[in-house]
C-alpha atoms as a PDB file:
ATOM      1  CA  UNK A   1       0.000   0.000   0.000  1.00  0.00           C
ATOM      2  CA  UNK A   2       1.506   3.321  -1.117  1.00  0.00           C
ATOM      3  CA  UNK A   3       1.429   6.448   0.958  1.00  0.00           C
ATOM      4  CA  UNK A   4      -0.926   9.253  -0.842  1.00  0.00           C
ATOM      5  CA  UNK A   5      -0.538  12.659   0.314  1.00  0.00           C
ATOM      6  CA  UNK A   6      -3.835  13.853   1.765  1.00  0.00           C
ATOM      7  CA  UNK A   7      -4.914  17.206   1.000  1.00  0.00           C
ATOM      8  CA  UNK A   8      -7.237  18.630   3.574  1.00  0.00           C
ATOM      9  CA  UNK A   9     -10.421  20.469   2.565  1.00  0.00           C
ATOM     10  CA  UNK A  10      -9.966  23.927   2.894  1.00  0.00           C
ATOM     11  CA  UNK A  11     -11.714  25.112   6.132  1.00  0.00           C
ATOM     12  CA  UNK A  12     -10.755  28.925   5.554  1.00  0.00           C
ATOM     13  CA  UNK A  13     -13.498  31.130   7.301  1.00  0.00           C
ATOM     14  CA  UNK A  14     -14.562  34.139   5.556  1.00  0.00           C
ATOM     15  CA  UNK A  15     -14.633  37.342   7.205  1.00  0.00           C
ATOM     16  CA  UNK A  16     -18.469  37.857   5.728  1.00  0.00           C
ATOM     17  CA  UNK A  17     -20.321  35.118   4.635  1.00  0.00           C
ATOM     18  CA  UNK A  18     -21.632  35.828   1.221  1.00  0.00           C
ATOM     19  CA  UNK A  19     -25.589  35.496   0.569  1.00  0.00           C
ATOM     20  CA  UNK A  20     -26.713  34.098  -1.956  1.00  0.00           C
ATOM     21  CA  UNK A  21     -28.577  35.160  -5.080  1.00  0.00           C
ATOM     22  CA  UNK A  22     -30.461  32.807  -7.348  1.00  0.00           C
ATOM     23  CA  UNK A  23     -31.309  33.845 -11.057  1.00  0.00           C
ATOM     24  CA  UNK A  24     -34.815  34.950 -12.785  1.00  0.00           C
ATOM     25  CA  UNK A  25     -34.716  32.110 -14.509  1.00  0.00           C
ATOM     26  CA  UNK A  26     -34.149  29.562 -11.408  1.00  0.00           C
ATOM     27  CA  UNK A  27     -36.923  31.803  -9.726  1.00  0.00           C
ATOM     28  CA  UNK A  28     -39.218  31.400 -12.273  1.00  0.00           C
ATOM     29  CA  UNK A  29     -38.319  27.302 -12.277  1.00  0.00           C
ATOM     30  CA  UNK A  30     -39.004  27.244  -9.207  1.00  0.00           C
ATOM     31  CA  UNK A  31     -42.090  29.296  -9.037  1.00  0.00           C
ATOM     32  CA  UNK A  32     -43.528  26.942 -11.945  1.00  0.00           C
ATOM     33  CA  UNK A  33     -42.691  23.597 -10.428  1.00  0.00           C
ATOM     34  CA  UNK A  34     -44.022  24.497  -7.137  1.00  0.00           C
ATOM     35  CA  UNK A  35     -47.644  25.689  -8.909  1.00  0.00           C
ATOM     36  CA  UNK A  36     -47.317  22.765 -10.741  1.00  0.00           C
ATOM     37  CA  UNK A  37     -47.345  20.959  -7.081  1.00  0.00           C
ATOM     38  CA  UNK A  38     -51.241  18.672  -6.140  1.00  0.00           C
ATOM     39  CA  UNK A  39     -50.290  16.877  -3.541  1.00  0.00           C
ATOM     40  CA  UNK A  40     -49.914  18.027   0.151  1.00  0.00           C
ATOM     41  CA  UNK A  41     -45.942  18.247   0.976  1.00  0.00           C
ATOM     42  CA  UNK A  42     -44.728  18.141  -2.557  1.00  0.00           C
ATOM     43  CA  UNK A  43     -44.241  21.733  -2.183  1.00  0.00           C
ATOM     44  CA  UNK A  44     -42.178  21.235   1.284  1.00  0.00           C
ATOM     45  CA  UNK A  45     -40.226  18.227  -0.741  1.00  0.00           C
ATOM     46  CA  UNK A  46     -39.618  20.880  -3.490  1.00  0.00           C
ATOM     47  CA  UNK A  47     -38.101  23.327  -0.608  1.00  0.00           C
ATOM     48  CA  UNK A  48     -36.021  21.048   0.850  1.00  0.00           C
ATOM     49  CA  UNK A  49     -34.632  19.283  -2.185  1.00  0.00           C
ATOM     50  CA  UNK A  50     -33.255  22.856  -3.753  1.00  0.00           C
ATOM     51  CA  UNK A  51     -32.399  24.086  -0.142  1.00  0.00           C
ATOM     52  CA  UNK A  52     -35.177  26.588   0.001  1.00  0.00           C
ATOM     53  CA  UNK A  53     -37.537  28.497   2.410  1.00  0.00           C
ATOM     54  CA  UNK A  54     -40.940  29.119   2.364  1.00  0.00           C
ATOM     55  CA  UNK A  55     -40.143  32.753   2.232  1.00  0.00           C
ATOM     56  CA  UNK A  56     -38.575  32.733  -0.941  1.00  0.00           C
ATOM     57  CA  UNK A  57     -41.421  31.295  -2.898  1.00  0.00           C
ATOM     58  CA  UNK A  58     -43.618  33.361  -1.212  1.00  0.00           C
ATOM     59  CA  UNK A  59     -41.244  36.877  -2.163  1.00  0.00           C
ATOM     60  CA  UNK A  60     -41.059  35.390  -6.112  1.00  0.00           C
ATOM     61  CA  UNK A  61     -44.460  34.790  -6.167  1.00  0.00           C
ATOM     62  CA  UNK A  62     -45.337  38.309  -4.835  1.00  0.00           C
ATOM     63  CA  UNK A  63     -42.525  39.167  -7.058  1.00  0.00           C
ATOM     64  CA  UNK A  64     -44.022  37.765 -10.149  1.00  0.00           C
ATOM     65  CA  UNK A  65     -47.706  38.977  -9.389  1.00  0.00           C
ATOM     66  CA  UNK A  66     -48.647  35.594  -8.344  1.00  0.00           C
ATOM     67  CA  UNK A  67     -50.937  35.426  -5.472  1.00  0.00           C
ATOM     68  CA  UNK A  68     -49.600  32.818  -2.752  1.00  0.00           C
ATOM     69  CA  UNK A  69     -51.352  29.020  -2.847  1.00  0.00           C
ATOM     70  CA  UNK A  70     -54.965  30.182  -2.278  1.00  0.00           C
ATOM     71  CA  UNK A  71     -55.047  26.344  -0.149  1.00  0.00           C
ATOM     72  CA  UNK A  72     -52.656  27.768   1.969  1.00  0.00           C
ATOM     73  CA  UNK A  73     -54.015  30.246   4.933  1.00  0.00           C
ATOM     74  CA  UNK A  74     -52.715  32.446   6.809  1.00  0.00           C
ATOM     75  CA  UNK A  75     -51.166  32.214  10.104  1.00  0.00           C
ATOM     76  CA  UNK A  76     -52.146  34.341  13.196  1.00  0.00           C
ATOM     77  CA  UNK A  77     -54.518  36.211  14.232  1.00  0.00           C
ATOM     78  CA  UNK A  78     -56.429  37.900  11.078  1.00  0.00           C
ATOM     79  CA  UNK A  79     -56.234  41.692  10.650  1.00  0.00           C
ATOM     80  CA  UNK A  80     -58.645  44.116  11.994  1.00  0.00           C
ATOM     81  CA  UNK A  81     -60.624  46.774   9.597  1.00  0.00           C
ATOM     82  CA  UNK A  82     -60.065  50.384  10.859  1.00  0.00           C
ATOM     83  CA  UNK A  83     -63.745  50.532  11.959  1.00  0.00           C
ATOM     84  CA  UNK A  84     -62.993  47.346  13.875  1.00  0.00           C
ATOM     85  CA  UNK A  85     -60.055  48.732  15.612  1.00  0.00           C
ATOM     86  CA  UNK A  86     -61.942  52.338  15.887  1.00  0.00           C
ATOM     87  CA  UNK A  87     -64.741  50.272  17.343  1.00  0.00           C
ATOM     88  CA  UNK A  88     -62.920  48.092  19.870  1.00  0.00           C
ATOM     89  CA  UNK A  89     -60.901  51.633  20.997  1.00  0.00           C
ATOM     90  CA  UNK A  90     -64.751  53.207  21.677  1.00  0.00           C
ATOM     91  CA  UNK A  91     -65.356  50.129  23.421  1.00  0.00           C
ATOM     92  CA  UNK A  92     -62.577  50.468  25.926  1.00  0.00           C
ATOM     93  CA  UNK A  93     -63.144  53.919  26.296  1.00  0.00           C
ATOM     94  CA  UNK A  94     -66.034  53.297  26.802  1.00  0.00           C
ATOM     95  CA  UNK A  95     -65.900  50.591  29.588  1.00  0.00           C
ATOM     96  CA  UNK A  96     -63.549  53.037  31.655  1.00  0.00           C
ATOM     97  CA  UNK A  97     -65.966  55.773  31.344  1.00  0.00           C
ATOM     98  CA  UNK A  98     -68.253  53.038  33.444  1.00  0.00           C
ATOM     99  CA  UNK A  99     -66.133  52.340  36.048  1.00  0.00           C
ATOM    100  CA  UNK A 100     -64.917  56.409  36.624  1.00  0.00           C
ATOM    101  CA  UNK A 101     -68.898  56.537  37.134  1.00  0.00           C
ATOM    102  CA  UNK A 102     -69.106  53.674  39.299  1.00  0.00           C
ATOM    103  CA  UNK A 103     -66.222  54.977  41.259  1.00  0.00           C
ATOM    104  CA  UNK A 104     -67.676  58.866  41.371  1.00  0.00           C
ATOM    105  CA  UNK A 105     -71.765  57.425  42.510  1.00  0.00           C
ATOM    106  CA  UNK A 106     -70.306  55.302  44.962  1.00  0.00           C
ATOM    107  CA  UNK A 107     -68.113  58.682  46.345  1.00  0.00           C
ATOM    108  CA  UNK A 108     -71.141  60.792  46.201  1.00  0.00           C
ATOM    109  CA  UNK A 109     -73.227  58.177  48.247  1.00  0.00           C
ATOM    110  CA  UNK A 110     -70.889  57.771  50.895  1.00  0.00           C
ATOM    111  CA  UNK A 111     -70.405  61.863  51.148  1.00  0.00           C
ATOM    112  CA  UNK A 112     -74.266  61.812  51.239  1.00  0.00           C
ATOM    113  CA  UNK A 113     -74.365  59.479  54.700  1.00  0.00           C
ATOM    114  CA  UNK A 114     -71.400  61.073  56.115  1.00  0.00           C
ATOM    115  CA  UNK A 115     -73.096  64.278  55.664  1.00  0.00           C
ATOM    116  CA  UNK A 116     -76.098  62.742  57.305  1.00  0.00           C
ATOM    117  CA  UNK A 117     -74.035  61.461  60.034  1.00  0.00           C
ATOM    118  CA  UNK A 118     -72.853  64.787  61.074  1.00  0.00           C
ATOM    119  CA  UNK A 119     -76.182  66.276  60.765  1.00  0.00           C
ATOM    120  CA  UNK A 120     -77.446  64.034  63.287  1.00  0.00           C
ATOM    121  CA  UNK A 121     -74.620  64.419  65.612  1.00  0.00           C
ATOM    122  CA  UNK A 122     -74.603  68.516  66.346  1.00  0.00           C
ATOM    123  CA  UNK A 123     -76.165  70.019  69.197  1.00  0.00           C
ATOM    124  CA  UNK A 124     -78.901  71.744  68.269  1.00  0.00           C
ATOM    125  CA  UNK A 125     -78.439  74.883  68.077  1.00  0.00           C
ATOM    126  CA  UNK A 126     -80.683  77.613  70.929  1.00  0.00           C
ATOM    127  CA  UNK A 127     -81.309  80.484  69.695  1.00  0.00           C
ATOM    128  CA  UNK A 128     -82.102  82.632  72.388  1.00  0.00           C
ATOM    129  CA  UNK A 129     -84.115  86.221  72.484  1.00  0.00           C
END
């Protein structure tokens, strides 16, 4: 058995790592073959096979005008219209309003028997001639 000189890979670190940038034409490849996609996970098995995210098919379809898989929905909670949020904002506005009330009867009664209270308890007063 001879003696071959092994050359180690070269492990040389960058001082930036380099992103990397794909093509219109691979986009478009892409963006084809995973329309072309029926079954569920082919389009996962696409991903992972050409090292992909979700992300990018979703930025080159947006890219190319292509709405997203209409199958596919969205995840989180779903957007409020401006009357809903202007709505829900009256509603909490609302609901504090309640309680200052609440808080501002409930004050008034008690200065009402306190008042009461030291009615009761002065002398009466003599009025003399």
């Amino acid at each position: 058995m001879e003696d071959q000189a092994h050359t180690p890979p070269e492990t040389e670190v960058t001082d930036r790592p380099r992103r990397r940038s794909f093509t219109r034409e691979y986009k478009r490849q892409i963006v084809e073959r995973a329309a072309a996609c029926t079954k569920p996970g082919e389009i996962g098995q696409l991903l992972r096979q050409e090292g992909l995210y979700s992300s990018h098919l979703t930025k080159w379809r947006r890219q190319r005008g292509i709405d997203s898989n209409p199958d596919t929905t969205t995840r989180g909670r779903p957007r409020k219209s401006a009357a809903q949020r202007e709505n829900e904002r009256l509603r909490q506005e609302n609901e504090a309003l309640r309680l200052q009330l609440h808080q501002a009867q409930r004050i008034i009664d008690v200065q009402k028997k306190l008042r009461r209270l030291l009615e009761d308890q002065e002398p009466p007063t003599s009025s003399k001639p």
